[in-house]
N, C-alpha and C. Protein backbone atom coordinates (compact mmCIF):
# COMPACT_ATOMS: atom_id res chain seq x y z
N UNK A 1 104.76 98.60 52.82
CA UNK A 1 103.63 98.49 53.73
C UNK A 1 104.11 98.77 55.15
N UNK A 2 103.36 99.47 55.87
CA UNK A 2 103.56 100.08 57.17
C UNK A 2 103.22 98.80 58.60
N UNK A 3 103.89 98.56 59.20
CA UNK A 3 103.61 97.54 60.19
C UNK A 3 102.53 98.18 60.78
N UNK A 4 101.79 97.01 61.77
CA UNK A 4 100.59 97.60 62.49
C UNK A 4 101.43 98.72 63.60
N UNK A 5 100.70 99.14 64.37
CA UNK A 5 101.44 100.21 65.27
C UNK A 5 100.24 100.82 66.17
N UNK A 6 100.37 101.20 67.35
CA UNK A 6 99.50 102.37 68.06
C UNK A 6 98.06 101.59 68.12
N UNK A 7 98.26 100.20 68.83
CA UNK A 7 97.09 99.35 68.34
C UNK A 7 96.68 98.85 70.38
N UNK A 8 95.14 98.78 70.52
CA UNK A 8 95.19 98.84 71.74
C UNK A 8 93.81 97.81 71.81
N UNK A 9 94.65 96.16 72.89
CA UNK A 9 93.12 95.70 72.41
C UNK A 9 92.82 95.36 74.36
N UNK A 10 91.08 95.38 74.56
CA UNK A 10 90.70 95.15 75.77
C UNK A 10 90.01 93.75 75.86
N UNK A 11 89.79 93.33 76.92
CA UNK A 11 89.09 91.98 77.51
C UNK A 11 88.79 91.05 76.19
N UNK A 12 89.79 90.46 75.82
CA UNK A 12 90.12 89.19 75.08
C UNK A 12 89.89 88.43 75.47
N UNK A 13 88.78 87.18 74.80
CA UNK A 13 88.98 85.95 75.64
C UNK A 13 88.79 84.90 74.13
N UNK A 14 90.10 84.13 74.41
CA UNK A 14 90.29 82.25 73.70
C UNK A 14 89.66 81.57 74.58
N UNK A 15 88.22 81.00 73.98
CA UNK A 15 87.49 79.90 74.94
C UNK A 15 88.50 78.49 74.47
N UNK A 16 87.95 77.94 75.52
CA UNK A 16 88.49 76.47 75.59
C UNK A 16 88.08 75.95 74.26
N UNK A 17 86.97 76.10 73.82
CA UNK A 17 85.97 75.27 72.44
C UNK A 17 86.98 75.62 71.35
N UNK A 18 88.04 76.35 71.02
CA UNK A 18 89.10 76.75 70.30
C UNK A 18 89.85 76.10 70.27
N UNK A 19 89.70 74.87 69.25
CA UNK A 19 90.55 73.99 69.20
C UNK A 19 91.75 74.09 67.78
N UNK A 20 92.71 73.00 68.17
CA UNK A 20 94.33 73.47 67.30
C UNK A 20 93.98 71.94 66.71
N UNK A 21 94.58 71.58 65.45
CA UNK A 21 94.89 70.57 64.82
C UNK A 21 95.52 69.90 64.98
N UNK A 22 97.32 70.98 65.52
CA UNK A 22 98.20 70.65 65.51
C UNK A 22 98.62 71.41 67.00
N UNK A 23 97.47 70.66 68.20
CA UNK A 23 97.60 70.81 69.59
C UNK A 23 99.42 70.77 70.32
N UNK A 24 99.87 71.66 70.52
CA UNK A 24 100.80 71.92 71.36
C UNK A 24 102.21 72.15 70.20
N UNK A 25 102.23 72.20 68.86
CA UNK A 25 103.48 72.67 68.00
C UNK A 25 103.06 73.95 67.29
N UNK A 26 101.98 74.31 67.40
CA UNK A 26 101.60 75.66 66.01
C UNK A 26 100.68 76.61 66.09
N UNK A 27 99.58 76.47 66.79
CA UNK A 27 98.40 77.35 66.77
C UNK A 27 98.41 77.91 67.88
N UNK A 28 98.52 79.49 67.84
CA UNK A 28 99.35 80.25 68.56
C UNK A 28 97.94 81.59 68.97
N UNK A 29 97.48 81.90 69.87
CA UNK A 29 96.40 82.89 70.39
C UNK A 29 96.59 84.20 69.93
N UNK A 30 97.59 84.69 69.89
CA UNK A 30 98.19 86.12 69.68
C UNK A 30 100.02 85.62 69.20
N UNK A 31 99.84 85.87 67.86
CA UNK A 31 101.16 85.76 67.23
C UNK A 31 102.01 86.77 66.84
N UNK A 32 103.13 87.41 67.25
CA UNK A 32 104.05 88.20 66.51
C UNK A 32 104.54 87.96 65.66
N UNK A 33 104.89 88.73 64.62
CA UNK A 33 105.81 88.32 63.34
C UNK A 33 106.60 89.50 63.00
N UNK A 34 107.25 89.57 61.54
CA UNK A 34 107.68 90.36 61.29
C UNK A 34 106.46 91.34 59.87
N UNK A 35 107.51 92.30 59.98
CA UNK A 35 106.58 93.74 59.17
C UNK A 35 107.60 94.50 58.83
N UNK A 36 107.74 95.51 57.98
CA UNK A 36 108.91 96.48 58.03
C UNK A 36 108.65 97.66 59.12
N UNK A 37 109.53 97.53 59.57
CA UNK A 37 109.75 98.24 61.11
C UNK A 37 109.17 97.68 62.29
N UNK A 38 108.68 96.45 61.91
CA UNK A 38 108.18 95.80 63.15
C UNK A 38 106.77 96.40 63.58
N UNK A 39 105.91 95.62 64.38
CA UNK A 39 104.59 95.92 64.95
C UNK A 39 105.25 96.80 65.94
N UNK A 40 104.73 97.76 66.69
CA UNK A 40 104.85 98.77 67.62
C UNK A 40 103.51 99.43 68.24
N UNK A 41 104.05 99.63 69.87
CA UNK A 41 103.14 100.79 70.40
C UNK A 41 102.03 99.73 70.44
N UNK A 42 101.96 98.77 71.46
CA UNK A 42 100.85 97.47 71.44
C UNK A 42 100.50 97.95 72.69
N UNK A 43 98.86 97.57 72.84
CA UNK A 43 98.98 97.38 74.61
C UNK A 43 97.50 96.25 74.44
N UNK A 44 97.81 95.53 75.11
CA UNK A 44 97.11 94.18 75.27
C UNK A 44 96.68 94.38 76.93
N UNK A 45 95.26 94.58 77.19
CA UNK A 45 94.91 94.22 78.69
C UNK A 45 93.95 93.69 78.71
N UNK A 46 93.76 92.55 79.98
CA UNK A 46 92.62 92.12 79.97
C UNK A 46 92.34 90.88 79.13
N UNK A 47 93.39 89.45 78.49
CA UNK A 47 93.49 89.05 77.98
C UNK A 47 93.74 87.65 78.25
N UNK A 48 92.55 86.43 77.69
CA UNK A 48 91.96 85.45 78.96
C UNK A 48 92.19 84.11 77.67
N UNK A 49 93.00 83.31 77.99
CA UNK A 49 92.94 82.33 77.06
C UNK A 49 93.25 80.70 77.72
N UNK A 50 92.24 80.26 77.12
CA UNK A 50 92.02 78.67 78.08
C UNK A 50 92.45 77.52 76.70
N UNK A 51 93.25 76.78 77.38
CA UNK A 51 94.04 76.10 75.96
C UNK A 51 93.55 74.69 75.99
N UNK A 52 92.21 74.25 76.63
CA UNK A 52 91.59 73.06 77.01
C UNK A 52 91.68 72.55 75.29
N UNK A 53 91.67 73.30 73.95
CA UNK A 53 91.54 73.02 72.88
C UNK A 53 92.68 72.62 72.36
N UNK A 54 93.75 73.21 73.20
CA UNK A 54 94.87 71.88 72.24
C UNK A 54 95.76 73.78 71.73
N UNK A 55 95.39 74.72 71.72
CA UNK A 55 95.96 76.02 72.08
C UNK A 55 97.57 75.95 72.32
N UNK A 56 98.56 76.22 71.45
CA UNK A 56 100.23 76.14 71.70
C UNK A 56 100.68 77.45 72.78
N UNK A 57 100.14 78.30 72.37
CA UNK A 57 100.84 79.59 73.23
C UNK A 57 99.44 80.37 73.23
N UNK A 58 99.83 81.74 74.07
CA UNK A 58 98.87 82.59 74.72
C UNK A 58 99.42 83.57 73.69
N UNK A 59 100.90 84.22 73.75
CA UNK A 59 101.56 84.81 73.08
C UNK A 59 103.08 84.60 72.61
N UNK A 60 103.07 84.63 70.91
CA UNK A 60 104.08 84.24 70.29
C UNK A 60 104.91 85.70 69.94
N UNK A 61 106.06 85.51 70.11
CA UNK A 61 107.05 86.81 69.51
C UNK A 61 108.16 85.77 68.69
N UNK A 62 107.86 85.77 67.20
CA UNK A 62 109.23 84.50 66.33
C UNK A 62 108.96 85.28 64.84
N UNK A 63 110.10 85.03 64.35
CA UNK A 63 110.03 85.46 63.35
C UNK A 63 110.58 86.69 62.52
N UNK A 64 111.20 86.59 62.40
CA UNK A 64 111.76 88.25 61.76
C UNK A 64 112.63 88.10 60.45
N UNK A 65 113.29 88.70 60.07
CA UNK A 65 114.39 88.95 58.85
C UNK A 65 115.35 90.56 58.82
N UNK A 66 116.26 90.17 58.19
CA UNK A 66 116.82 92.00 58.46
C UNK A 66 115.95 93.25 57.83
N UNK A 67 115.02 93.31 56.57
CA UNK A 67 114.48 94.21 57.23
C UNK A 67 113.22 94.27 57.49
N UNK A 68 112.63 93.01 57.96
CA UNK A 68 111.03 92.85 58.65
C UNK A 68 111.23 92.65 59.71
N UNK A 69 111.20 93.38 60.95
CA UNK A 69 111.56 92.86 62.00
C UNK A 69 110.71 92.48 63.43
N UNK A 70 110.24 92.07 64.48
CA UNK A 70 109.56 91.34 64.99
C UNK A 70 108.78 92.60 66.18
N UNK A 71 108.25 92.36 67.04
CA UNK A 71 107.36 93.65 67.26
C UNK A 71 108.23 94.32 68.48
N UNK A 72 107.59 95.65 69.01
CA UNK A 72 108.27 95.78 69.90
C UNK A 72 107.74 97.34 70.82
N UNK A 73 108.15 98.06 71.52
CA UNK A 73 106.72 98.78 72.48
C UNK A 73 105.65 98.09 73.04
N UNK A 74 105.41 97.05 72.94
CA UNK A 74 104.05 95.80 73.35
C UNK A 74 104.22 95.90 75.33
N UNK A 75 102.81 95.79 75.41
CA UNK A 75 102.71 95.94 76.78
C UNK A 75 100.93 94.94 77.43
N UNK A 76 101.96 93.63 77.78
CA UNK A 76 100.57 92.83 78.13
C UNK A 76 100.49 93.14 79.37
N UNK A 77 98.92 93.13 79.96
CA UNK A 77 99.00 93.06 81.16
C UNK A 77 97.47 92.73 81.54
N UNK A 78 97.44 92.17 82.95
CA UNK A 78 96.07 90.94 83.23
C UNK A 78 95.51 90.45 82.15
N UNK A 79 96.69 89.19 82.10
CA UNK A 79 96.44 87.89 81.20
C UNK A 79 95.97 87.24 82.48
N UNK A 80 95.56 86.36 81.77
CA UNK A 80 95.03 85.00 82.44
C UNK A 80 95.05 83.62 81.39
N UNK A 81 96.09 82.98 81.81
CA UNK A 81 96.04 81.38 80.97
C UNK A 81 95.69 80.70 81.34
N UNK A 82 95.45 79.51 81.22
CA UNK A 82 95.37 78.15 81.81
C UNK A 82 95.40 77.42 80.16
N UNK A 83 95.82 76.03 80.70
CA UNK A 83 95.81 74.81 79.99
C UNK A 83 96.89 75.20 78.46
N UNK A 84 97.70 75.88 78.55
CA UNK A 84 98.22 76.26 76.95
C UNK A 84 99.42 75.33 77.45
N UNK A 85 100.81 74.89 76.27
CA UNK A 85 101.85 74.12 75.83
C UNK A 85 102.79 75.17 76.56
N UNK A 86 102.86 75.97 75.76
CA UNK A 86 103.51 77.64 76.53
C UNK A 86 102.75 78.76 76.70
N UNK A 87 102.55 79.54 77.70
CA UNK A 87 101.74 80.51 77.82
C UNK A 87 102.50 81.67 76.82
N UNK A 88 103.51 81.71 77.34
CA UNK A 88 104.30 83.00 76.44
C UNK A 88 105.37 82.09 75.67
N UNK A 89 105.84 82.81 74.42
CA UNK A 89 107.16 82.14 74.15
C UNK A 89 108.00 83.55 73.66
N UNK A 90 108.77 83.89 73.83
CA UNK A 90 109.60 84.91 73.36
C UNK A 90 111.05 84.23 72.50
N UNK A 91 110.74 84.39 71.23
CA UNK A 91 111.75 83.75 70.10
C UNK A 91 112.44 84.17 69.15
N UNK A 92 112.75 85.54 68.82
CA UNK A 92 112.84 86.41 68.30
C UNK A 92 114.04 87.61 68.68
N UNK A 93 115.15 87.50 67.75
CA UNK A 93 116.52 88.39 68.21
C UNK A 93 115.46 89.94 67.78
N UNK A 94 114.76 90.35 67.16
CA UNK A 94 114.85 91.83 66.92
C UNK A 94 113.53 92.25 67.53
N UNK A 95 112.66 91.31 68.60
CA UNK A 95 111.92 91.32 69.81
C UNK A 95 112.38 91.94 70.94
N UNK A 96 111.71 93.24 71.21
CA UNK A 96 112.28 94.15 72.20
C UNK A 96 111.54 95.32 72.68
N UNK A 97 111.99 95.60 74.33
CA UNK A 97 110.87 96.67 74.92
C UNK A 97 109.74 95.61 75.18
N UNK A 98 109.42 94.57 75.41
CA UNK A 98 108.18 93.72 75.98
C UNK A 98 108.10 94.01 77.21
N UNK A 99 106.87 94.01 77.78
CA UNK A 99 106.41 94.06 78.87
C UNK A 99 104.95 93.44 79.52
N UNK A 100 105.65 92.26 80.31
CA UNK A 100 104.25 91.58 80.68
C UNK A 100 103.71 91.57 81.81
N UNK A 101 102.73 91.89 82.67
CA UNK A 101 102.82 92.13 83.89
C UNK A 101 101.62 91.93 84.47
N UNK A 102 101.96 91.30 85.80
CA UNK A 102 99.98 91.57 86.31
C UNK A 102 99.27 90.33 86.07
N UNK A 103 99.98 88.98 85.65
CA UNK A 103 99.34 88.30 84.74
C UNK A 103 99.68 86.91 85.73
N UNK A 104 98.43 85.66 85.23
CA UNK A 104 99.00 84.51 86.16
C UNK A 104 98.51 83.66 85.13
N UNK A 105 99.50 82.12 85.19
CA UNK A 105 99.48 81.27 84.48
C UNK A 105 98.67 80.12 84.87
N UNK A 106 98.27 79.19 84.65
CA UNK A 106 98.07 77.95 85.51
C UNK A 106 97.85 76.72 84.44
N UNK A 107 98.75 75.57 84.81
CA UNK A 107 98.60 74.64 84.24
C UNK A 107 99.31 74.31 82.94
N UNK A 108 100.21 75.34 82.48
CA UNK A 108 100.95 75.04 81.52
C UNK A 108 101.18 73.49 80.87
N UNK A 109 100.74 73.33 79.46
CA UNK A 109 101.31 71.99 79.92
C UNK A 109 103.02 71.49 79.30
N UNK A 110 103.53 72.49 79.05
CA UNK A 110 105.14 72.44 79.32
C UNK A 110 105.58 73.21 80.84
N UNK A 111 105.91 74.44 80.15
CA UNK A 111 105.83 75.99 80.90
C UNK A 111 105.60 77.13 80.68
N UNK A 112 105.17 78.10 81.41
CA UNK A 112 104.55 79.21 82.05
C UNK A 112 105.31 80.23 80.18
N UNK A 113 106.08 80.55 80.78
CA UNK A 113 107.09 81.47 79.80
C UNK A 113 108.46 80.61 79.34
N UNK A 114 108.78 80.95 77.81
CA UNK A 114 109.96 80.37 77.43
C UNK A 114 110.38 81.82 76.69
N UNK A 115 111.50 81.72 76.69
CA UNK A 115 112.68 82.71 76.43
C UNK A 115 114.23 82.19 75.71
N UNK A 116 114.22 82.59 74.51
CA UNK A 116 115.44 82.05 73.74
C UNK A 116 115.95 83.31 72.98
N UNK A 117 114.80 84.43 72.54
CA UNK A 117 116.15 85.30 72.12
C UNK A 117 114.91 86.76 72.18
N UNK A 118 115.27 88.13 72.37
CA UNK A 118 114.94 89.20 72.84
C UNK A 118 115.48 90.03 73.14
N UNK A 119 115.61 91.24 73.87
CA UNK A 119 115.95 92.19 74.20
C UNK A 119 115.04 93.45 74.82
N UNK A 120 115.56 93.96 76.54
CA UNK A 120 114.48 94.73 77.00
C UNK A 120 113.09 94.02 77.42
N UNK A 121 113.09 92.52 77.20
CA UNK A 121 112.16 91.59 77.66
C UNK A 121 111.59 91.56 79.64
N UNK A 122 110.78 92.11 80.39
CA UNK A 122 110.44 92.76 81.81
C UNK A 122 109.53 91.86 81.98
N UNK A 123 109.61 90.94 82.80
CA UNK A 123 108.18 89.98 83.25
C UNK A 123 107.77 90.46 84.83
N UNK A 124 106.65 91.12 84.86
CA UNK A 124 106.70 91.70 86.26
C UNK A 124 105.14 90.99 86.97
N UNK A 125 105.49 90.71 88.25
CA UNK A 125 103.88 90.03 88.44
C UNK A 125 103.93 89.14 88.03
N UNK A 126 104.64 88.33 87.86
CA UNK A 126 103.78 87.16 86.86
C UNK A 126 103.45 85.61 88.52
N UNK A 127 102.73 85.05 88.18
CA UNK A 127 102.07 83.96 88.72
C UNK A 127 101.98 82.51 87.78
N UNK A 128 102.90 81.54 88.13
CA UNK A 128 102.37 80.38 87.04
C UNK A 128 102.69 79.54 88.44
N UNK A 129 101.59 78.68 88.00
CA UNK A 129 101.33 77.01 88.49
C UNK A 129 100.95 76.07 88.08
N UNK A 130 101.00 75.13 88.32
CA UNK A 130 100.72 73.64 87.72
C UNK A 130 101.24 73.37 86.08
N UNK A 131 102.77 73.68 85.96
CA UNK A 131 103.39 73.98 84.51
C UNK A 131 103.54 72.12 84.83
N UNK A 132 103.35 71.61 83.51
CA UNK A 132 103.18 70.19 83.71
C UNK A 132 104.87 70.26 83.54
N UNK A 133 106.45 70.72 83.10
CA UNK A 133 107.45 70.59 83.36
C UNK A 133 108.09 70.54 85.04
N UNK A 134 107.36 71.08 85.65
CA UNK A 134 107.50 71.98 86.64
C UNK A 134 108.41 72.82 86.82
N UNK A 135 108.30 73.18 85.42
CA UNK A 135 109.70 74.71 85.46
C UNK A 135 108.39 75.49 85.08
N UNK A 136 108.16 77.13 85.89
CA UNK A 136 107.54 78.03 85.11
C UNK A 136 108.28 78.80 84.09
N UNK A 137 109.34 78.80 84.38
CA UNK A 137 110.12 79.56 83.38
C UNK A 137 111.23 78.85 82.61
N UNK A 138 111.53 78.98 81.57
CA UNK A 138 112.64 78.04 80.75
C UNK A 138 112.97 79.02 79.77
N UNK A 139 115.08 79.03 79.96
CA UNK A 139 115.48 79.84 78.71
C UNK A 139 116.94 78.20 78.24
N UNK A 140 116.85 78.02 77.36
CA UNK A 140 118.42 77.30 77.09
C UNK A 140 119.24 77.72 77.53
N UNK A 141 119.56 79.42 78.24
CA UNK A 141 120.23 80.22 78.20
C UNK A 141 120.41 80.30 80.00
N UNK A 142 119.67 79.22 80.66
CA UNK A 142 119.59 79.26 81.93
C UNK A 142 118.52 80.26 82.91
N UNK A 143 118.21 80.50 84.37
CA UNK A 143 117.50 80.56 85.29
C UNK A 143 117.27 82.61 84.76
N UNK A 144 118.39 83.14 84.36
CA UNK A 144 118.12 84.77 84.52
C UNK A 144 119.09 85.23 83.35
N UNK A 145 118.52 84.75 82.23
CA UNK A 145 119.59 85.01 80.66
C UNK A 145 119.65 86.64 80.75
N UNK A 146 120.47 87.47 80.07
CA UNK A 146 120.57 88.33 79.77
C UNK A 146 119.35 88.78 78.65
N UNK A 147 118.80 89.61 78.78
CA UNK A 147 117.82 90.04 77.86
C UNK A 147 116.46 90.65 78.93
N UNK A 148 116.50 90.09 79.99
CA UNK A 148 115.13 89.73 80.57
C UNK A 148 115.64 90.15 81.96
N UNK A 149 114.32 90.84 82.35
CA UNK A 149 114.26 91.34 84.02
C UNK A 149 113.36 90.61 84.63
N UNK A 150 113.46 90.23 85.64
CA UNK A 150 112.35 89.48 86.81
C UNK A 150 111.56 90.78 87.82
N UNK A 151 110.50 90.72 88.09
CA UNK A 151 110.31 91.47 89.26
C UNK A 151 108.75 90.68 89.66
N UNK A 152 108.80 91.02 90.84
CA UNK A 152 108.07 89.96 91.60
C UNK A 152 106.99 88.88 90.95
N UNK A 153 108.10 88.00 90.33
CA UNK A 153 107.31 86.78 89.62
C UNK A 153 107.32 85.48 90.46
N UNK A 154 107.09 84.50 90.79
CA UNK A 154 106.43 83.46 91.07
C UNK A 154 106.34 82.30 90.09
N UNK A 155 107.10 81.96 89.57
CA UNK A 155 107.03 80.38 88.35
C UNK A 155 107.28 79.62 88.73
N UNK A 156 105.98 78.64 88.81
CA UNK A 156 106.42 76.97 89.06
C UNK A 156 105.59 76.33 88.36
């Protein structure tokens, strides 16, 4: 089976009334996974998700195996969060070529973006506030891990 690919979605919106069971560990707005050859060639714009429902992430990248591997060409840009656990989480060694940009967070109620494994990962633009950690950004891997570029972001 052929992973999705060459897939292009506009003005998305997760209302708040979108509620999770399992508020802030699992129910995820836009999830990556694995596929053989991975999802590819994404472009996400325009993409509005309010996590008043208990909402874990905005966007998930986890998951892969050697040969299903996790997505990659993906290109978000003017998101808008509020109220999610993590807005982004990037979790995934064969996650790569991401690009998020243009986009502002608010209210996280951990933080903004988390980052533990990737490659070619570009957060540009980004805007987060009121991350109930008051970190907008968090890697285990510290403030500017290898994998990941900053350009005029703003996380708190």
């Amino acid at each position: 089976m052929v992973a999705p690919y060459n897939i292009t979605l506009r003005d998305i919106t997760i209302a708040g009334t979108i509620t999770s069971t399992y508020a802030g560990s699992e129910d995820q707005s836009i999830y990556f996974s694995e596929a053989v050859g991975g999802p590819h060639d994404i472009l996400i714009d325009g993409y509005t998700v309010n996590g008043a429902g208990g909402v874990n992430t905005a966007l998930t990248f986890y998951h892969s195996d050697a040969a299903d591997k996790n997505a990659w060409n993906v290109t978000v840009k003017n998101m808008a969060v509020t109220g999610t656990y993590e807005a982004v989480e990037l979790w995934d060694p064969t996650a790569h070529d991401i690009l998020i940009e243009d986009s502002t967070i608010t209210n996280a109620r951990n933080v903004a973006v988390r980052y533990e494994q990737g490659t070619g990962i570009t957060l540009t633009d980004i805007t987060s506030t009121g991350s109930g950690s008051e970190q907008g950004f968090y890697s285990s891997q510290g403030a500017t891990p290898a994998g990941v570029t900053f350009s005029g972001d703003s996380f708190h």
